[in-house]
N, C-alpha and C. Protein backbone atom coordinates (compact mmCIF):
# COMPACT_ATOMS: atom_id res chain seq x y z
N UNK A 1 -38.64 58.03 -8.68
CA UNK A 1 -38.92 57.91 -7.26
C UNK A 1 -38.64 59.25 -6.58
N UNK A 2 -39.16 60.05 -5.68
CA UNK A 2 -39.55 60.97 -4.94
C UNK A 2 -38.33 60.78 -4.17
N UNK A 3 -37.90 61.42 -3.68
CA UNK A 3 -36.79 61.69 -2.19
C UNK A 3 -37.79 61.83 -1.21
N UNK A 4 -36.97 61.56 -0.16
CA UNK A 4 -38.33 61.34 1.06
C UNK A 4 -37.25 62.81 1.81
N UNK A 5 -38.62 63.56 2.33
CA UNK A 5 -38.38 65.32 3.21
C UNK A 5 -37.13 64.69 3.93
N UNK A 6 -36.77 65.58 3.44
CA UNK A 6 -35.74 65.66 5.34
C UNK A 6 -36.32 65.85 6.27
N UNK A 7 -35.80 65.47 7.59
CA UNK A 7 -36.18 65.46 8.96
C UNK A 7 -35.93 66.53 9.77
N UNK A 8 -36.74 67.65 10.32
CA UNK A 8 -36.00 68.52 10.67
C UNK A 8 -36.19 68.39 12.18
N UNK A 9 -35.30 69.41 13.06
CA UNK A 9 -35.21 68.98 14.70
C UNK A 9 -34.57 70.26 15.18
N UNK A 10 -35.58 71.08 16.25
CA UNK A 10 -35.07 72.07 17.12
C UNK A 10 -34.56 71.65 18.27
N UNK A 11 -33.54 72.24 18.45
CA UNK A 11 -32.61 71.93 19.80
C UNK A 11 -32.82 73.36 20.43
N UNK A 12 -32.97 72.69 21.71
CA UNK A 12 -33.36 73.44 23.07
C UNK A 12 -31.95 73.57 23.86
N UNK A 13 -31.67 75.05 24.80
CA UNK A 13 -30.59 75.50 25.53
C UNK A 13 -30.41 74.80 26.12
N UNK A 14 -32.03 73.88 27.06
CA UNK A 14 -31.31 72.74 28.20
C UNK A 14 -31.18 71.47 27.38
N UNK A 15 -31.56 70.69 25.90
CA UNK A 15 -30.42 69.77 25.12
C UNK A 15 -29.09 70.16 24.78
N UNK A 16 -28.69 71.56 24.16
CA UNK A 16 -27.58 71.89 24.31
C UNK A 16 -26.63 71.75 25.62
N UNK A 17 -26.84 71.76 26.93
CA UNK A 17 -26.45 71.79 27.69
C UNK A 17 -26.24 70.29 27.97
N UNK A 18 -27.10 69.26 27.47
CA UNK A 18 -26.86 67.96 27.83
C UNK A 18 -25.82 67.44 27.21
N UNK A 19 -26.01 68.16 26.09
CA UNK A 19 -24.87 67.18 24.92
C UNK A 19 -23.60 67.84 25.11
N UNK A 20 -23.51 69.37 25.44
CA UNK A 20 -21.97 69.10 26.38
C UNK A 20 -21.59 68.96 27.16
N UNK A 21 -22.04 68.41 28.37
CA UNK A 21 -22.02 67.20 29.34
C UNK A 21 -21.94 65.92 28.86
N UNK A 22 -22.25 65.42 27.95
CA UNK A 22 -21.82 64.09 27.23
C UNK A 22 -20.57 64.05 26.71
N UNK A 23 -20.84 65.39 26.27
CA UNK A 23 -19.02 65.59 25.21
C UNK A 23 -17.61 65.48 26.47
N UNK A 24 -18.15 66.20 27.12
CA UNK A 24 -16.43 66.66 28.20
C UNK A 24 -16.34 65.18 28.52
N UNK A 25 -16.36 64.19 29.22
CA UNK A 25 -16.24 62.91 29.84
C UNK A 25 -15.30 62.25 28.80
N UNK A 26 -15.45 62.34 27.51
CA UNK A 26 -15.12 61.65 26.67
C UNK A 26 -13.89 62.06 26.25
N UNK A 27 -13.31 63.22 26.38
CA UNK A 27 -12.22 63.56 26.03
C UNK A 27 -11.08 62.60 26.45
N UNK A 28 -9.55 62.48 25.84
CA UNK A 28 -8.95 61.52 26.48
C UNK A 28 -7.63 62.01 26.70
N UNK A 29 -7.87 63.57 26.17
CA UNK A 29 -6.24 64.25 26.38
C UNK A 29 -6.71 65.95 26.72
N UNK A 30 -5.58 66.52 27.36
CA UNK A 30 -5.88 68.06 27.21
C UNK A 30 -5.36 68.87 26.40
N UNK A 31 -6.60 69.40 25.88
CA UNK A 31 -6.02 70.29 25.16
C UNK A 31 -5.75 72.01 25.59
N UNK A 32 -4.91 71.95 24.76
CA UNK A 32 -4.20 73.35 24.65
C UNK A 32 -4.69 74.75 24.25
N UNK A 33 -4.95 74.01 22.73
CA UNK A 33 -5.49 75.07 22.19
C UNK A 33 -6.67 74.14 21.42
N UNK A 34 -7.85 75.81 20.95
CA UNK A 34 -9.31 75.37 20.36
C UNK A 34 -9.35 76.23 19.28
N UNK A 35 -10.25 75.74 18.26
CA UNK A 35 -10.46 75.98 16.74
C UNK A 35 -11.40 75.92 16.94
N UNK A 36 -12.41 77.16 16.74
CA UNK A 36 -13.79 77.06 16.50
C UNK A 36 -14.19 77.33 15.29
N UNK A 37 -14.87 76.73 14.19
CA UNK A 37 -15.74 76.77 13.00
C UNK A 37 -16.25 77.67 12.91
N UNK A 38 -16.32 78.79 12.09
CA UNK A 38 -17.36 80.37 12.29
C UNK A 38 -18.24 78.64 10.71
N UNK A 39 -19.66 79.33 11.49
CA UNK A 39 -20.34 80.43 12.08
C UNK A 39 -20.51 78.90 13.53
N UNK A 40 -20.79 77.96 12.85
CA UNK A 40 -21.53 76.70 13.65
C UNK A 40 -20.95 76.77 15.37
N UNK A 41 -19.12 76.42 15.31
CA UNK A 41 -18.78 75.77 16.27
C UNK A 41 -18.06 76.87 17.00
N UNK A 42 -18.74 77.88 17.03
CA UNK A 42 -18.34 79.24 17.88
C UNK A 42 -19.33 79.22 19.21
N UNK A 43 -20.60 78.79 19.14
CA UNK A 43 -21.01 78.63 20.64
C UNK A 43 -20.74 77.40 21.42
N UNK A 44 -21.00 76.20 20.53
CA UNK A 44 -20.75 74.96 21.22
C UNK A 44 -19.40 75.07 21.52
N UNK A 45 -17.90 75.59 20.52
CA UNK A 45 -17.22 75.43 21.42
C UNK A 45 -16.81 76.66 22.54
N UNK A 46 -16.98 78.13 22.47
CA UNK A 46 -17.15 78.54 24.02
C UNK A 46 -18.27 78.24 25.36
N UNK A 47 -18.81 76.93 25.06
CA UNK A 47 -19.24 76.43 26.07
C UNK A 47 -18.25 75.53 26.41
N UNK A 48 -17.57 74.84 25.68
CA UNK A 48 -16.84 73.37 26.05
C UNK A 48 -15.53 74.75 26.61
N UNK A 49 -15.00 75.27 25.84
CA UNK A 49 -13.61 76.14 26.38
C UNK A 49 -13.59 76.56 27.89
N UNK A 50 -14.89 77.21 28.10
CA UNK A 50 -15.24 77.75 29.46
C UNK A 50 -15.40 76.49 30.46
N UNK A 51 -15.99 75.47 29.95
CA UNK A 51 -16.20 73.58 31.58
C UNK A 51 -14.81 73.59 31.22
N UNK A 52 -13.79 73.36 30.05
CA UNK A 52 -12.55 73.17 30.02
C UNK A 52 -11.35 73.54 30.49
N UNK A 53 -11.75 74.91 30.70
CA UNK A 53 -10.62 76.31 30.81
C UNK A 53 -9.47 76.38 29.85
N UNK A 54 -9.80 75.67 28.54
CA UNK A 54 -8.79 76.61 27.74
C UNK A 54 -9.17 77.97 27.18
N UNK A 55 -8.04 78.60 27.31
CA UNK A 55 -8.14 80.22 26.60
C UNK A 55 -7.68 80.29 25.32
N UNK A 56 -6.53 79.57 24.94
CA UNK A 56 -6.26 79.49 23.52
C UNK A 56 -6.84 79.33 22.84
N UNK A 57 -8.06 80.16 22.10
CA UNK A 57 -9.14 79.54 21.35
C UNK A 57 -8.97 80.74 19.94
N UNK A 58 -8.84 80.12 19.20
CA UNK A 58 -8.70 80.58 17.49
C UNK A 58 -10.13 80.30 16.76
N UNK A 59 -10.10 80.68 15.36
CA UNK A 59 -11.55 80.73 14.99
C UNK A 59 -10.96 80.07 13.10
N UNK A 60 -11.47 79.75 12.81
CA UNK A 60 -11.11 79.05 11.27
C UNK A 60 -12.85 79.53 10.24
N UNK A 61 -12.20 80.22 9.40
CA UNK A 61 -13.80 80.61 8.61
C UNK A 61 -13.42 79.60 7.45
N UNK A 62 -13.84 78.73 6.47
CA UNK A 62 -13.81 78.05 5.59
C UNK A 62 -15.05 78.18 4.64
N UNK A 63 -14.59 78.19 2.80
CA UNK A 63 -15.94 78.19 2.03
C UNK A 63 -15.50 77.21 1.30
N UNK A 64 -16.76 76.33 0.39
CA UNK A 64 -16.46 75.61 -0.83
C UNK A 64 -17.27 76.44 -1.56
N UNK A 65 -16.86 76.35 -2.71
CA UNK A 65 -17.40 76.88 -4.33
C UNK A 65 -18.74 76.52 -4.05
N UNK A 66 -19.77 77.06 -4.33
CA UNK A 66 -21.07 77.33 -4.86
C UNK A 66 -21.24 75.88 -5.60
N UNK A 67 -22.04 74.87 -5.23
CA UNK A 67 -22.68 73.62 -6.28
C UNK A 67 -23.89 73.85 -6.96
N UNK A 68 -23.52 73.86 -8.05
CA UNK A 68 -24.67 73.63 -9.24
C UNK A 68 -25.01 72.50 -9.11
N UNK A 69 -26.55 72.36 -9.35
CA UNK A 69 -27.14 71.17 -9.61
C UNK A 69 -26.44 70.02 -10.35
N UNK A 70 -26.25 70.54 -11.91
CA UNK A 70 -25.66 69.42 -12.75
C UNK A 70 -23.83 69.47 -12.52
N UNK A 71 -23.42 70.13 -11.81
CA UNK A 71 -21.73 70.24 -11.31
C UNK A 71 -21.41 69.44 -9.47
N UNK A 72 -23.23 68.99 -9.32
CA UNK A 72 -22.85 68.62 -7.75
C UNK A 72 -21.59 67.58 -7.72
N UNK A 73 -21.41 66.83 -7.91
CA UNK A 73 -20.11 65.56 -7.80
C UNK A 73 -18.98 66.57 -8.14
N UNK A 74 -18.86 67.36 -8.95
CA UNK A 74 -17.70 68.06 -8.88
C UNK A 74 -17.28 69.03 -7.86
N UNK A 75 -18.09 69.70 -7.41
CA UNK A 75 -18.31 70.66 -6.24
C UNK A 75 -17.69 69.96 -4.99
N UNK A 76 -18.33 68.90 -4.53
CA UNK A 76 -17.79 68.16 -3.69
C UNK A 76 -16.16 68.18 -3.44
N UNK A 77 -15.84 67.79 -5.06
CA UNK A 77 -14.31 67.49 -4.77
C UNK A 77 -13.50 68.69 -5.06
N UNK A 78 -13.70 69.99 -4.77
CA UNK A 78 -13.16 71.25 -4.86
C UNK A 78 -12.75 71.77 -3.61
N UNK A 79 -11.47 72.59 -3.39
CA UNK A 79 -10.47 72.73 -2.46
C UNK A 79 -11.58 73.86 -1.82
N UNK A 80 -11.00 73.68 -0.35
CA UNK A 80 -11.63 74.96 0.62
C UNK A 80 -10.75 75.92 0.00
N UNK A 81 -11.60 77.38 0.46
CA UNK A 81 -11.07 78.33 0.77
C UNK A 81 -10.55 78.55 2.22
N UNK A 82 -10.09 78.88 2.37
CA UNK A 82 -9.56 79.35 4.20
C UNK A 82 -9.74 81.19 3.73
N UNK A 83 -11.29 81.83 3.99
CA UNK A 83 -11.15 82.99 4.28
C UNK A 83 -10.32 83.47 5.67
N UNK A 84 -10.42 82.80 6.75
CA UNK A 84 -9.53 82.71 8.20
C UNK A 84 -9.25 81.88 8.61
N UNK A 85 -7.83 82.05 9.12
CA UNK A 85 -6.96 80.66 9.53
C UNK A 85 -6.12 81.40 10.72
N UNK A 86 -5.65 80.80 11.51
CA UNK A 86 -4.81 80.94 12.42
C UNK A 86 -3.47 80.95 11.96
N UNK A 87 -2.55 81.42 12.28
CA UNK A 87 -0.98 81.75 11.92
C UNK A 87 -0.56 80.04 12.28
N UNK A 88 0.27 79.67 11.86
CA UNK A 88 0.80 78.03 12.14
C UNK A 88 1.75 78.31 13.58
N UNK A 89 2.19 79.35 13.74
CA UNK A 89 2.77 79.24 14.83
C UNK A 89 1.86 79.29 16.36
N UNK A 90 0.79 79.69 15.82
CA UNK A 90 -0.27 79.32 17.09
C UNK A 90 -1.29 77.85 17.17
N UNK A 91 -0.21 77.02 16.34
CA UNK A 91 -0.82 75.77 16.50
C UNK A 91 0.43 74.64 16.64
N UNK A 92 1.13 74.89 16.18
CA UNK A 92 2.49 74.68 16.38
C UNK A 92 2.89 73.42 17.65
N UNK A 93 3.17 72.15 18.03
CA UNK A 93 3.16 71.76 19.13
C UNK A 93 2.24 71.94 20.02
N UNK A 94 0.83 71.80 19.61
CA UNK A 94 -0.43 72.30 20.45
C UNK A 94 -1.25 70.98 20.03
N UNK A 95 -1.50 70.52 21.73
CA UNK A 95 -3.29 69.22 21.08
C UNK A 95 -4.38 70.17 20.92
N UNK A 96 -5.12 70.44 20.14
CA UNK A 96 -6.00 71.32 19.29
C UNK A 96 -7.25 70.33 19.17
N UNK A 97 -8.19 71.19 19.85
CA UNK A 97 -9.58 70.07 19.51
C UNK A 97 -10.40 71.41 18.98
N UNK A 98 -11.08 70.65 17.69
CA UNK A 98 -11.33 71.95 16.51
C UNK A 98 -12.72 71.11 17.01
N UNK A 99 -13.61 72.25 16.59
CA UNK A 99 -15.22 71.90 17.32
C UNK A 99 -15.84 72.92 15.86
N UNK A 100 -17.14 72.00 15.87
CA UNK A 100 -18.10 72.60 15.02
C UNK A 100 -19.25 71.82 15.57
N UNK A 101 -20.85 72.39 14.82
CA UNK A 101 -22.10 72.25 15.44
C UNK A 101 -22.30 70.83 15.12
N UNK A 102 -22.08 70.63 13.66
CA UNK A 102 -22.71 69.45 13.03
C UNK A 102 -21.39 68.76 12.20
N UNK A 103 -21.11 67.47 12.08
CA UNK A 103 -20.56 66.88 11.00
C UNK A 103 -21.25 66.02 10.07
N UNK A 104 -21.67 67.22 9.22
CA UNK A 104 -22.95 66.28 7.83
C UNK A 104 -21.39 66.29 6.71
N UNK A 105 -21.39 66.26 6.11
CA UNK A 105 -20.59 65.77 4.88
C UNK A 105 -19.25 65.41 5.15
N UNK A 106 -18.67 66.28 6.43
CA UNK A 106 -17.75 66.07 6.84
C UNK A 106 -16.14 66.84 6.26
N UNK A 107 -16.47 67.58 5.24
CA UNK A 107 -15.70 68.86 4.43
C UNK A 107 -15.32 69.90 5.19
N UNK A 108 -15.65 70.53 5.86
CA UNK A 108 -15.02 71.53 6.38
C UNK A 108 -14.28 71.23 7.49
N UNK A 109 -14.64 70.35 8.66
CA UNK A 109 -14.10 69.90 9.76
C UNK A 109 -12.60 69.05 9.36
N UNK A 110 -13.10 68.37 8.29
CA UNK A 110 -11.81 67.76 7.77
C UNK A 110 -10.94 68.92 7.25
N UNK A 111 -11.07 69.78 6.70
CA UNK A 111 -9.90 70.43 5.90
C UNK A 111 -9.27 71.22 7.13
N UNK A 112 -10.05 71.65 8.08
CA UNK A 112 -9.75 72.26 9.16
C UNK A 112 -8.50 71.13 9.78
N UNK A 113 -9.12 70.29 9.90
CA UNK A 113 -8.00 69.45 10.86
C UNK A 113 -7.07 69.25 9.94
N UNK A 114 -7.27 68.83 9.05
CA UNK A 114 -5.52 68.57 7.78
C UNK A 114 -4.73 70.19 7.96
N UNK A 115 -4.97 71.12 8.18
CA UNK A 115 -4.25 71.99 7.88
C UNK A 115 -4.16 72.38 9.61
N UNK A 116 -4.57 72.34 10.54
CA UNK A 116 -3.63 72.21 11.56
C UNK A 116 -2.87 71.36 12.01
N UNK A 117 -3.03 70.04 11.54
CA UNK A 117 -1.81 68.55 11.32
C UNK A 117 -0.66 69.40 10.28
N UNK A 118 -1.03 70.03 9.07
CA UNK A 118 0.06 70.41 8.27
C UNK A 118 0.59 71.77 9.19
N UNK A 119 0.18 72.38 9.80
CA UNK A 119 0.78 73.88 10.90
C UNK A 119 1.59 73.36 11.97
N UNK A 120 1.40 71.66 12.42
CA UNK A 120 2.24 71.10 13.47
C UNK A 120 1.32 70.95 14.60
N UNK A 121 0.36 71.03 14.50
CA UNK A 121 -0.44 71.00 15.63
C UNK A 121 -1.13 69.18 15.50
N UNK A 122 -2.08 68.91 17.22
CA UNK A 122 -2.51 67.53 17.14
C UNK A 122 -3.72 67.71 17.61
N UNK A 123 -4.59 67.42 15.85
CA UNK A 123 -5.45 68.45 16.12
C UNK A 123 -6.75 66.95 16.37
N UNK A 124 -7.62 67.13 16.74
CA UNK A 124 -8.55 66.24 16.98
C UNK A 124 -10.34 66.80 16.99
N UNK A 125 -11.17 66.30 16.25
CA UNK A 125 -12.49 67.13 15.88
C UNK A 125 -13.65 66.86 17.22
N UNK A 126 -14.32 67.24 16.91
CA UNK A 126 -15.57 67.45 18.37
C UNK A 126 -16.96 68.14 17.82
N UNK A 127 -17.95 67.48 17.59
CA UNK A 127 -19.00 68.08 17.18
C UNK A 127 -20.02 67.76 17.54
N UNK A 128 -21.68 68.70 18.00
CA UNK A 128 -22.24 68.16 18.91
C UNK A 128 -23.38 66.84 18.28
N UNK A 129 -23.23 66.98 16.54
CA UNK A 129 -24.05 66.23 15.66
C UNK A 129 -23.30 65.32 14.91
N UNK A 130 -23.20 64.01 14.77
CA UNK A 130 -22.81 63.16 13.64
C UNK A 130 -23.89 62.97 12.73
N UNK A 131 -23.61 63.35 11.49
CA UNK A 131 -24.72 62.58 10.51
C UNK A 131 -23.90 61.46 9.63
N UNK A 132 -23.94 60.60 10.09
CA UNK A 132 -22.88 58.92 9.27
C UNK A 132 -23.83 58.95 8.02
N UNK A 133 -25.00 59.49 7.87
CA UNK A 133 -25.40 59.07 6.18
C UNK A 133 -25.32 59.95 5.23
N UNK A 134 -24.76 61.40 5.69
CA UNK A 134 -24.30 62.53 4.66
C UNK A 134 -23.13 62.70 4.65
N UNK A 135 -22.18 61.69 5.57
CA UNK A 135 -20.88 61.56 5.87
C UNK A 135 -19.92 61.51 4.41
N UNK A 136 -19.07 61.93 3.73
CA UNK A 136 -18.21 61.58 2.78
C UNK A 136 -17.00 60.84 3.11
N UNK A 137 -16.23 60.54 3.87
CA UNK A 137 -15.52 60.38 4.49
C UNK A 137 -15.85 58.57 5.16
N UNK A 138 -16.20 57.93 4.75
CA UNK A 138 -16.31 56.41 4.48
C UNK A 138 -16.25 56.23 6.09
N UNK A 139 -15.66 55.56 6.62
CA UNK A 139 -15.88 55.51 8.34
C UNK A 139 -15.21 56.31 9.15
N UNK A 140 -14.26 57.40 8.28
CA UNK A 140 -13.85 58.31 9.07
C UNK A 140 -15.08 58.75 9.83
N UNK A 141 -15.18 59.14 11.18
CA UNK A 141 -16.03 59.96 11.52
C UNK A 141 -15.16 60.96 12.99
N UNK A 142 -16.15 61.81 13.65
CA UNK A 142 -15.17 62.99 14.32
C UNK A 142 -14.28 61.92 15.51
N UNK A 143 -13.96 62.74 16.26
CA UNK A 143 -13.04 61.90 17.30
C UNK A 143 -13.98 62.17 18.79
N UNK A 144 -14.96 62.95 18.82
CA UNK A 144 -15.71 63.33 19.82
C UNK A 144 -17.13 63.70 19.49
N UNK A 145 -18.56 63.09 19.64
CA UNK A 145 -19.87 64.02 19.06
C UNK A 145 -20.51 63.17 20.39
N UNK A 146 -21.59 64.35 20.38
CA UNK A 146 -22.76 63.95 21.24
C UNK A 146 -23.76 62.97 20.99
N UNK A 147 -24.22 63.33 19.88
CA UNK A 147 -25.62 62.23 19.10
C UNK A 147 -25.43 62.33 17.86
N UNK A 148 -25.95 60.92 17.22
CA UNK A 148 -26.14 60.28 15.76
C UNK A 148 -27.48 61.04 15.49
N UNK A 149 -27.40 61.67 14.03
CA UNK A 149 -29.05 61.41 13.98
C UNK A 149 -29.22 61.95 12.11
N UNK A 150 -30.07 62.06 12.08
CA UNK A 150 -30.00 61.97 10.51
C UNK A 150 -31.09 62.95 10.12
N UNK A 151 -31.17 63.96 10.83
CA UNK A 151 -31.60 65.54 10.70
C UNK A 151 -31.00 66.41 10.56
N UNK A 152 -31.90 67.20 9.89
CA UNK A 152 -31.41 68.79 9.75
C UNK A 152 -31.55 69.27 11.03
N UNK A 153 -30.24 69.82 11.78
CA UNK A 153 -30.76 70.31 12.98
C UNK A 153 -30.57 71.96 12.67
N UNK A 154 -31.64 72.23 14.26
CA UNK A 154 -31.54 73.92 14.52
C UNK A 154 -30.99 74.12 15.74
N UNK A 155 -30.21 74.71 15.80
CA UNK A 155 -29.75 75.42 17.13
C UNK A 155 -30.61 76.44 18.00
N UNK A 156 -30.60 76.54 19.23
CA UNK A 156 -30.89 77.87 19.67
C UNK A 156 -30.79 79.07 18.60
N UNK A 157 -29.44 79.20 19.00
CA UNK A 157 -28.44 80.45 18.15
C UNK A 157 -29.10 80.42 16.83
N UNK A 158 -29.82 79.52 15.96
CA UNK A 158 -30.15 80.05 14.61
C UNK A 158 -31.75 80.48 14.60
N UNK A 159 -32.36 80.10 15.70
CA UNK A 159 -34.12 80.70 15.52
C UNK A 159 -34.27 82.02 15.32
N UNK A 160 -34.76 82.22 14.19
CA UNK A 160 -35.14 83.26 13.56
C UNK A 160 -35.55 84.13 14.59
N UNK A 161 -34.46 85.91 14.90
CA UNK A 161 -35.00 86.64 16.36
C UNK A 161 -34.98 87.78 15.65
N UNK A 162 -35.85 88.18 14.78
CA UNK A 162 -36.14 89.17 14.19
C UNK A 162 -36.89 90.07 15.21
N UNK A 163 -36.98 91.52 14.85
CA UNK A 163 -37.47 92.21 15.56
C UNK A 163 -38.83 92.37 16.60
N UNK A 164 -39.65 91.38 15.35
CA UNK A 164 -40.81 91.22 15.96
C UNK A 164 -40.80 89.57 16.80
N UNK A 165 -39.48 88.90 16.83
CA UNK A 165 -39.62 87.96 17.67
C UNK A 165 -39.20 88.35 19.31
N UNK A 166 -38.92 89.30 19.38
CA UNK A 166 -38.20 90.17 20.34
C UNK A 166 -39.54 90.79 21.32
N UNK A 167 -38.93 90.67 22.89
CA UNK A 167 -39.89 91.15 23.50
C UNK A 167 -39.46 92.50 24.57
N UNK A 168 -39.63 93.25 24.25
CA UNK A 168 -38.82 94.65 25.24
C UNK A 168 -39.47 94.63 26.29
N UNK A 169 -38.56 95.03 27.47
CA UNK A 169 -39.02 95.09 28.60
C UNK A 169 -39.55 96.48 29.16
N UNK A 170 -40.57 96.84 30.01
CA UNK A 170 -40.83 98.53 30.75
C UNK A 170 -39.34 98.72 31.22
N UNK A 171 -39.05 99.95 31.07
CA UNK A 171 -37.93 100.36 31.32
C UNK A 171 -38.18 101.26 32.44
């Protein structure tokens, strides 16, 4: 049997803008400090930081090992790397809402939050995509998202702006 395509879906600056207007309302505590996801949850969350006004905002880079086709199930269950992490003392007694674009498998957002729970921090996730059917994480799902949907999404921030997508102005 064939796999059926994935679904793919461009997001527009004024949907971005809706879905964090959906997100802020929902919050139920303030936070302190912010964890942004390189590469994903570095714009969505200096949009939410700036309606928010927190300044404490840290950045977390995370990799998993490379999956081989016939090693995929193993890949899965292999430890992050933390190429960048925040010092524990800047999370330390802090409510911490860690933000990324999308939660599809749900691996990186999670390891992110276990290791600012293990730094002392109360950390809580925020993302502007749930995907519940690439989810690993059984009904765990984030503590804050905008929309369900079961696409590959695109951001603004990722449309291809190569040189020739570029338009110069008379100077």
């Amino acid at each position: 049997m064939k796999p059926e395509p994935r679904r793919n879906e461009i997001i527009s600056w004024e949907e971005v803008d809706k879905l964090i207007d959906h997100l802020i309302p929902q919050f139920k505590r303030e936070f302190t400090a912010m964890v942004l996801i390189t590469r994903g949850g570095i714009i969505p969350g200096g949009l939410l930081a700036e309606a928010m006004d927190i300044t404490h905002i840290l950045t977390a880079a995370v990799d998993f090992p490379a999956q081989m086709q016939s090693q995929q199930s193993a890949a899965f269950m292999a430890w992050p790397e933390f190429i960048q992490f925040p010092a524990d003392d800047k999370l330390r007694g802090r409510p911490t809402l860690i933000v990324d674009d999308v939660w599809g498998s749900g691996r990186t957002i999670t390891a992110v939050k276990n290791r600012v729970s293990a730094a002392g921090g109360f950390p809580e996730t925020c993302v502007l995509h749930f995907n519940p059917y690439r989810n690993l994480f059984g009904n765990v799902r984030p503590d804050y998202y905008a929309a369900i949907t079961d696409a590959f999404i695109t951001y603004p921030w990722e449309v291809d702006r190569g040189t020739d997508q570029v338009l110069l102005g008379e100077v």
